[in-house]
Protein backbone atom coordinates (compact mmCIF):
# COMPACT_ATOMS: atom_id res chain seq x y z
CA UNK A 1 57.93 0.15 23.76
CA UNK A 2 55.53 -0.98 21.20
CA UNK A 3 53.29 1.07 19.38
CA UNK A 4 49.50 0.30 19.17
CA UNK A 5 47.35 0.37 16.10
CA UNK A 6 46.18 3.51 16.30
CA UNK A 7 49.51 4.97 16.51
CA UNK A 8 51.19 2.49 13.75
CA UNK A 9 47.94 3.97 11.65
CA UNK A 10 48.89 7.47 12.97
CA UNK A 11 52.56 7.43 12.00
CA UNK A 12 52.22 5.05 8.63
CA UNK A 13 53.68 7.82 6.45
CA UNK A 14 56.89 8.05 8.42
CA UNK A 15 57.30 4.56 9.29
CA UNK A 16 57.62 3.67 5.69
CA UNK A 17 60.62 6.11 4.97
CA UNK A 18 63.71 3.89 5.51
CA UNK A 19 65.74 7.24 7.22
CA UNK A 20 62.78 7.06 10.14
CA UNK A 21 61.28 4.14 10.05
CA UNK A 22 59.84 2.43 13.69
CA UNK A 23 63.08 3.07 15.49
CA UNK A 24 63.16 6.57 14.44
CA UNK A 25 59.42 6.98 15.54
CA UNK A 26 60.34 5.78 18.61
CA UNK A 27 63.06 8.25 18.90
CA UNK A 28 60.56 10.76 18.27
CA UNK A 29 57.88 9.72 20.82
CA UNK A 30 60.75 9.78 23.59
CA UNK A 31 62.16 12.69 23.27
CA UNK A 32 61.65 16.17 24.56
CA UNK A 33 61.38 19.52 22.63
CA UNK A 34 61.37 22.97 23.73
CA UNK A 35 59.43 25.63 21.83
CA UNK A 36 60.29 29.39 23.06
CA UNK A 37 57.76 31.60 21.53
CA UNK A 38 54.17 30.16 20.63
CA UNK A 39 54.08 33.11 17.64
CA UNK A 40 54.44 33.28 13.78
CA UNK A 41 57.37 30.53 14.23
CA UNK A 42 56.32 28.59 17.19
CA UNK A 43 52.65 28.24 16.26
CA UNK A 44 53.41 25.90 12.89
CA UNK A 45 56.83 24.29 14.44
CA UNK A 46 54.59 23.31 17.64
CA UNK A 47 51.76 21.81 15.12
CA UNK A 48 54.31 19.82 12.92
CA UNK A 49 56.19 18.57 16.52
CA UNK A 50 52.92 17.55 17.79
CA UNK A 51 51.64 15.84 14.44
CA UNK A 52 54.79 14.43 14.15
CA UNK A 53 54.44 12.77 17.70
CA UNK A 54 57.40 14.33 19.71
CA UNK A 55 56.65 12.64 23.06
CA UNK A 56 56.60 16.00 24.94
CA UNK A 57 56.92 19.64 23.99
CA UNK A 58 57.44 22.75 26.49
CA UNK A 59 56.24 26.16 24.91
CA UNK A 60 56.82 29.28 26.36
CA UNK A 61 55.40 32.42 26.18
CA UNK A 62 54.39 35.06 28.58
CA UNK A 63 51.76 36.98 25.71
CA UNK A 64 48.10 36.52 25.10
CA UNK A 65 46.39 35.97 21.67
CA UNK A 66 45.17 39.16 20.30
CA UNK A 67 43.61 39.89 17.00
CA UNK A 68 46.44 40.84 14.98
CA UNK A 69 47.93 37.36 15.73
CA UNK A 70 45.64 35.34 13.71
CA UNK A 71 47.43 36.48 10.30
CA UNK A 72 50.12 34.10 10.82
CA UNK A 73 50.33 32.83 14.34
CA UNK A 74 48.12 29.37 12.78
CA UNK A 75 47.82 27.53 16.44
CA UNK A 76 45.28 29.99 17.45
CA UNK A 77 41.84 30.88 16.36
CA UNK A 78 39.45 33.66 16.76
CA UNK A 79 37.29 32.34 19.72
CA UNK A 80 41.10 31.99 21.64
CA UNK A 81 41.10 36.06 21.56
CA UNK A 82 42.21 37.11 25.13
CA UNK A 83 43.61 33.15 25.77
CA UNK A 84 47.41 33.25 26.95
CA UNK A 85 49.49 31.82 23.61
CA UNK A 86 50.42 28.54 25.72
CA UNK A 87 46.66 27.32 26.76
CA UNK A 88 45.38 28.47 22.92
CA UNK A 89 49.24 26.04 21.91
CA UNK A 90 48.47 23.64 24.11
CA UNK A 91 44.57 22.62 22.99
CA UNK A 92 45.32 22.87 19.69
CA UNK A 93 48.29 20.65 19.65
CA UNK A 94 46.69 17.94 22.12
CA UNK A 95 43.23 17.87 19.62
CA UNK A 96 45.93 17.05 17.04
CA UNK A 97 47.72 14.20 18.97
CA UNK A 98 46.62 13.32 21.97
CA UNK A 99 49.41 10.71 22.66
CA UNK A 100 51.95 14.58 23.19
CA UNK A 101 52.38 15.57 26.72
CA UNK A 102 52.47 19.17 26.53
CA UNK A 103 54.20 21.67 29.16
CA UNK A 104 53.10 25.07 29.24
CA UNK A 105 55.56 27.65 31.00
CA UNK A 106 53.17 31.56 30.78
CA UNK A 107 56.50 33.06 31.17
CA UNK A 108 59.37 35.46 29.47
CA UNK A 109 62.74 34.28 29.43
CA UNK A 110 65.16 35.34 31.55
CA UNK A 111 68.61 35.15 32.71
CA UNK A 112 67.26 33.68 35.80
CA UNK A 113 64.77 31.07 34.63
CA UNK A 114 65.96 30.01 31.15
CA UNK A 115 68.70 27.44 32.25
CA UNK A 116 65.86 25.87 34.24
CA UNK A 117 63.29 25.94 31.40
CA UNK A 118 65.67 24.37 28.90
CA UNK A 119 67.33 22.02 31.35
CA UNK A 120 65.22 18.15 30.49
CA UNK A 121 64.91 18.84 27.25
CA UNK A 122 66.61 17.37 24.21
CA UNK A 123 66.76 20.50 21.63
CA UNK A 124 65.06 23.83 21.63
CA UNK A 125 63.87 26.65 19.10
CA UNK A 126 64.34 29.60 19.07
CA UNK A 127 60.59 31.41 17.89
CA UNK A 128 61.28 34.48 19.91
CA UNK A 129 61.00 37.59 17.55
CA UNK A 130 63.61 40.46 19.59
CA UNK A 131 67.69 40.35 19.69
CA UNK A 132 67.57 40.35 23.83
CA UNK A 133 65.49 36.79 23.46
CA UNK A 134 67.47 35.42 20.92
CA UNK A 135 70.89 36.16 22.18
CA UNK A 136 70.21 34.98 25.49
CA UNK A 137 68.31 31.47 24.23
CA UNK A 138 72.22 31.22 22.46
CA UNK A 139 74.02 31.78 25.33
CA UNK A 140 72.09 29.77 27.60
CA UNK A 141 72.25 26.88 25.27
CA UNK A 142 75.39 26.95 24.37
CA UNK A 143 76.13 27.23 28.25
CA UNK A 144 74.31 24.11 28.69
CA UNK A 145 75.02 22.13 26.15
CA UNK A 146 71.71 22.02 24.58
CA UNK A 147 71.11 22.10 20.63
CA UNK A 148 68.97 24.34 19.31
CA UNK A 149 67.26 26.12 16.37
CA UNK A 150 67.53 29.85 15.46
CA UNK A 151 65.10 31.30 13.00
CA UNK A 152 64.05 34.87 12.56
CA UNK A 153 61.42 36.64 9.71
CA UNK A 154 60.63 39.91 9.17
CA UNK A 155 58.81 41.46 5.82
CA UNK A 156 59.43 39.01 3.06
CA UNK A 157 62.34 37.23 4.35
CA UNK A 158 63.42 34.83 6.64
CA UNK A 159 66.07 32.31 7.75
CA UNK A 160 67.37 30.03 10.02
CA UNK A 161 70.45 27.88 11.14
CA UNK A 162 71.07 24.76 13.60
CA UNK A 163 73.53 25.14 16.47
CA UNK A 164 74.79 22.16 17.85
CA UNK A 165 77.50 23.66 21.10
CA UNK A 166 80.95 22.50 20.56
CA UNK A 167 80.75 21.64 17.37
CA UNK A 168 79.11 24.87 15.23
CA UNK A 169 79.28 28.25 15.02
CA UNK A 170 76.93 30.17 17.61
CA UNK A 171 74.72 32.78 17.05
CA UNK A 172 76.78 35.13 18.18
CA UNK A 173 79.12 33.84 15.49
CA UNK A 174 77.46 35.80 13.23
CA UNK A 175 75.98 38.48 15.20
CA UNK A 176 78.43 39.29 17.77
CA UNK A 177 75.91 41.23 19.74
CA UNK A 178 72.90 43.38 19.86
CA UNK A 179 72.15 46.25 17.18
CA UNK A 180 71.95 49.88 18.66
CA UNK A 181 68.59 50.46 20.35
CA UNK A 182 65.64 50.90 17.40
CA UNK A 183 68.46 50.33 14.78
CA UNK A 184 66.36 47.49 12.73
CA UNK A 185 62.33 48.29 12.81
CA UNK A 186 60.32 45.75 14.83
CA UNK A 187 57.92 43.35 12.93
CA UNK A 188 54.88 45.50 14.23
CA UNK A 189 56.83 48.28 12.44
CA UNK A 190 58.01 46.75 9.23
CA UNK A 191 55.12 44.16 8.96
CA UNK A 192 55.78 40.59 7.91
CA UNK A 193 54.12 38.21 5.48
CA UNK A 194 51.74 35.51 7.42
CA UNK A 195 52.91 33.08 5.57
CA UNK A 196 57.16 33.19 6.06
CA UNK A 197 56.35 31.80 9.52
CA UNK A 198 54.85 28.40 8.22
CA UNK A 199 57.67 28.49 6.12
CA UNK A 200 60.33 29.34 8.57
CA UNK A 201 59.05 27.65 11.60
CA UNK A 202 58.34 24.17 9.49
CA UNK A 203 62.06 24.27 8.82
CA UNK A 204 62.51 24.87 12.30
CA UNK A 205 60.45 22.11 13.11
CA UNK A 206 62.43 19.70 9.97
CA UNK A 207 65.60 20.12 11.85
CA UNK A 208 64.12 18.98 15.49
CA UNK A 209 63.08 16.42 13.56
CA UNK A 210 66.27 15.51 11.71
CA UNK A 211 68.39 16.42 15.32
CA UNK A 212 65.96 13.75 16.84
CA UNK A 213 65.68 10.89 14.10
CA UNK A 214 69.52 10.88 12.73
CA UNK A 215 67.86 11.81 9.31
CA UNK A 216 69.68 13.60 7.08
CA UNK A 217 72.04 16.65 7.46
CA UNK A 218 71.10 19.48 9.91
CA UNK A 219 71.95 23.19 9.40
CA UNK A 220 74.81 23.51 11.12
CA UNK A 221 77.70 25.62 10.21
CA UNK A 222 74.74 27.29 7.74
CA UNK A 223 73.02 30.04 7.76
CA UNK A 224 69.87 29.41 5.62
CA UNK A 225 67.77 32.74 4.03
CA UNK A 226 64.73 33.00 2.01
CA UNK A 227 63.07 35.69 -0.28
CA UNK A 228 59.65 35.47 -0.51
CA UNK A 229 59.22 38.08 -3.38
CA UNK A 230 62.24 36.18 -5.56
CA UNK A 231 61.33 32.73 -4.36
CA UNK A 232 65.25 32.49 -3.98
CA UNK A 233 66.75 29.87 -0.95
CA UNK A 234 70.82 31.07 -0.20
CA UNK A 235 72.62 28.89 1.73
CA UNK A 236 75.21 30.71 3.31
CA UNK A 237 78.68 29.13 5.00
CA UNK A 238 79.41 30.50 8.50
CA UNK A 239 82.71 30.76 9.72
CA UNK A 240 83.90 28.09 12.16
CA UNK A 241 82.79 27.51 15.88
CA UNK A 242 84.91 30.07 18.57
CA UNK A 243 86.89 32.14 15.99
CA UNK A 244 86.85 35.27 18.50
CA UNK A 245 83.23 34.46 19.98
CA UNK A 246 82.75 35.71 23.24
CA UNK A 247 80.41 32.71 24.19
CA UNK A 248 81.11 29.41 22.16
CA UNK A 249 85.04 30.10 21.68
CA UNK A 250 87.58 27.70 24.09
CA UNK A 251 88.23 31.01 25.94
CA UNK A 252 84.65 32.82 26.24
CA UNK A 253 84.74 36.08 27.48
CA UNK A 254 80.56 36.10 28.15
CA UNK A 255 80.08 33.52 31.07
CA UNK A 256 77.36 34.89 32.69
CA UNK A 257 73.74 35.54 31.12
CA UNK A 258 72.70 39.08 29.76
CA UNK A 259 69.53 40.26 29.80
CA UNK A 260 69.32 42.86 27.16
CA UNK A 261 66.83 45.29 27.23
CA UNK A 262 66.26 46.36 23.52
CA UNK A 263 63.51 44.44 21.62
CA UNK A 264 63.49 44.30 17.71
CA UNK A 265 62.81 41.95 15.20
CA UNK A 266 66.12 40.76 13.07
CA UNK A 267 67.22 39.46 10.03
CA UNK A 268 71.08 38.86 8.40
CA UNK A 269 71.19 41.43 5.31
């Protein structure tokens, strides 16, 4: 496939870094990335994807865009008010590049439909803001195969970690499961800084990017955190893939999905 003008024009700034260059863009334009969540992570990680010209990108979400969004959920605007999250995604993303195909899915996730939803796609993330989401986008991927991206914010932290299946720890790694019910405040409780998801979710969409391209090294056996109010990055060793994990271990007890009914945003301590 060769690229036209426009798009050698439109991608000059990658195409002249030696760890992307015009094979890497190409790389980029062909494959597929899943977004789970078009919220405070999802909304920059879909506008970076896009910009960056990932070829196609799925976002799901079954929400609509409300006022309280527009503090940090950056894909939508105040005329989208009322607009379900994946239409508002969706125009925004296709205004910035219209060469994206974008796939909308007005959905929640599910035990039932996730291993459909992720199933064509090269590697997801994970912008889902409640322990039931998260530890069932882990399972499911690991299940399948499928790489992905866990992130989570809440106040004035946040962090994130890569999880390649079969070779890194899981999620469940280092959460084994879900906290009591209303344990750890939701981010509608405990409030949440706009901007941690712009920082969060465009390190989300850095290691698509890096997973994609070859670039680099991705996140994986990592679990990295942030501090807003210290301006302090950690960079925290996991322990390795399957020591006693129920899902990603070479005897998993958990071989079914679970659909967890507790909802609450989360964050390592």
């Amino acid at each position: 496939m060769a690229f036209t003008n426009e798009q050698l024009e439109r991608y000059s700034r990658h195409i002249i870094l030696k760890e992307i260059g015009v094979k890497g863009q190409k790389k980029l334009t062909a494959s597929k990335v899943l977004i789970i969540g078009a919220g405070g992570l999802g909304a920059p990680a879909a506008l970076y994807l896009a910009a960056a010209g990932v070829g196609t990108i799925g976002i799901v979400d079954a929400d609509v865009v409300d006022l309280s969004n527009l503090q940090r959920q950056v894909i939508h605007t105040t005329e989208d008010i009322g607009k379900k999250k994946v239409d508002s995604a969706a125009e925004t993303m296709r205004q910035i590049n219209p060469d994206v195909t974008v796939n909308t899915y007005h959905q929640f996730v599910t035990g039932d439909n996730i291993l459909d939803l992720i199933e064509g796609y090269d590697f997801i993330l994970d912008g889902t803001d409640n322990f039931p989401a998260k530890f069932l986008i882990n399972d499911a991927c690991v299940m399948a195969g499928k790489p992905f991206s866990h992130a989570g914010i809440i106040r004035f932290k946040g962090q994130l970690t890569t999880v390649i299946p079969g070779e890194s720890p899981c999620y469940r790694c280092i959460f084994k499961d879900p906290p009591p019910k209303d344990a750890v405040p939701t981010c509608k409780q405990a409030g949440v800084i706009g901007a941690m998801g712009g920082v969060i979710g465009s390190l989300q969409a850095m290691e698509a990017i890096k997973y994609i391209t070859g670039a680099g090294e991705l996140l994986t056996g990592y679990l990295l955190t942030f501090d807003a109010l210290s301006m302090q990055f950690r960079k925290i060793k996991l322990p390795p893939r399957g020591s006693g994990c129920a899902v990603c271990s070479d005897h998993p007890t958990i071989t079914k999905l679970i659909d967890y009914e507790q909802a609450a945003c989360e964050l390592k301590k």
